[in-house]
Protein backbone atom coordinates (compact mmCIF):
# COMPACT_ATOMS: atom_id res chain seq x y z
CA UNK A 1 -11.19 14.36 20.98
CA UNK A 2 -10.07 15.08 17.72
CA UNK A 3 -11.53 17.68 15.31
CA UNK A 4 -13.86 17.06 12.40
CA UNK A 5 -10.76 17.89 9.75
CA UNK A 6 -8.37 15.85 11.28
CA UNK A 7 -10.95 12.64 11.53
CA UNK A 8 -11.80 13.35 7.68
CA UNK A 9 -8.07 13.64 7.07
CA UNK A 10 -7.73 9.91 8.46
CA UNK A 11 -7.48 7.11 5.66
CA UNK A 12 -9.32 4.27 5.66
CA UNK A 13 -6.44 1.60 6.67
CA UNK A 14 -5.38 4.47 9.49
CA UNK A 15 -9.07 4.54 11.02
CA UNK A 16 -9.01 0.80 10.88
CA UNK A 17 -5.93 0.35 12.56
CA UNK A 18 -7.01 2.91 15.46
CA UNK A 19 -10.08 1.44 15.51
CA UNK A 20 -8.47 -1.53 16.07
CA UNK A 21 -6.12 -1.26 19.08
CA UNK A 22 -9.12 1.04 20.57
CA UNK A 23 -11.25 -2.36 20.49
CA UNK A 24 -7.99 -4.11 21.93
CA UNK A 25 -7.78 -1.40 24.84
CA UNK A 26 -11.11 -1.95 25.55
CA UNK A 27 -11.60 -5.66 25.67
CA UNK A 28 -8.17 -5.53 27.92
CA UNK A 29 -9.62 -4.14 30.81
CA UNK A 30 -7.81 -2.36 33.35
CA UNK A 31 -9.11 1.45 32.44
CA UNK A 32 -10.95 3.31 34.12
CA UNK A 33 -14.74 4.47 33.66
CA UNK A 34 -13.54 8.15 32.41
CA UNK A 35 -11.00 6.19 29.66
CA UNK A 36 -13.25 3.09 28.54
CA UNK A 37 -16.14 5.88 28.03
CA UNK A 38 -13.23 7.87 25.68
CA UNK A 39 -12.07 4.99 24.24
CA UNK A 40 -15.92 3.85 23.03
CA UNK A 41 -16.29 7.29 21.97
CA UNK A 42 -13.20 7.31 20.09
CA UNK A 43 -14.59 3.89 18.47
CA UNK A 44 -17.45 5.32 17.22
CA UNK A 45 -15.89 7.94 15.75
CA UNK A 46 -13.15 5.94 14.03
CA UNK A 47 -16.40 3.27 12.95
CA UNK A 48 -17.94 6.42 10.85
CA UNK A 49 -14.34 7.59 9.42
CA UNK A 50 -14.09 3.20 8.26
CA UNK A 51 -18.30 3.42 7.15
CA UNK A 52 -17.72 6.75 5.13
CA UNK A 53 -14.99 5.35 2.85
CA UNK A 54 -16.61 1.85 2.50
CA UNK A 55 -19.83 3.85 1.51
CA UNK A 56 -17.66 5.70 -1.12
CA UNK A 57 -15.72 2.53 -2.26
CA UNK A 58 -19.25 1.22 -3.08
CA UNK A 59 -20.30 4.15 -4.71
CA UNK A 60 -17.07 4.34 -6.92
CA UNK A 61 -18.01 0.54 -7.71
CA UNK A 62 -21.57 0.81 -8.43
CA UNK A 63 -20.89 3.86 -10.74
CA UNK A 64 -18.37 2.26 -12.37
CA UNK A 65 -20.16 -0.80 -12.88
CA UNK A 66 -22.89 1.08 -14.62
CA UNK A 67 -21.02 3.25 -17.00
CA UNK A 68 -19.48 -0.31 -18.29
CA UNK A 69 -23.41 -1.88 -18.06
CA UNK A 70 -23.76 1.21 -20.39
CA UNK A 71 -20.84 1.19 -22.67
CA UNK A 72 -20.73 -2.75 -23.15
CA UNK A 73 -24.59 -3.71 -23.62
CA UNK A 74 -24.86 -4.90 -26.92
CA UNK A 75 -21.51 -5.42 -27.55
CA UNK A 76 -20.20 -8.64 -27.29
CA UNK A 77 -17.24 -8.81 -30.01
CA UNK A 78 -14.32 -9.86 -28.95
């Protein structure tokens, strides 16, 4: 499969794409047990790579929405 760099290298709209046309592959039929079994594997993978940037995203968010909880209580001039 790929190496741990490489997967944290991906982006979050490149996992999602993969991630994607691996669930598209899969729901097609037509591989064989060796390939589906790489292809789920490859989905989990790609699933982590997708949860690990939301996870940050929300992070980012929450942080920022605190510092401006922080800076803006009390002031409500306009």
């Amino acid at each position: 499969m790929t190496s741990k760099v490489a997967e944290e290298a991906l982006g979050y709209e490149q996992a999602r794409d993969e991630l994607i046309e691996v669930v598209r592959r899969l729901e097609a039929g037509g591989t064989t047990l060796e390939e589906s079994l790489a292809l789920w594997e490859r989905g989990e993978e790609l699933a982590k790579v997708c949860r690990r940037w939301l996870d940050g995203a929300r992070a980012r968010l929450d942080a920022a929405l605190a510092e401006e909880d922080e800076t803006g209580a009390g002031d409500d001039s306009e």
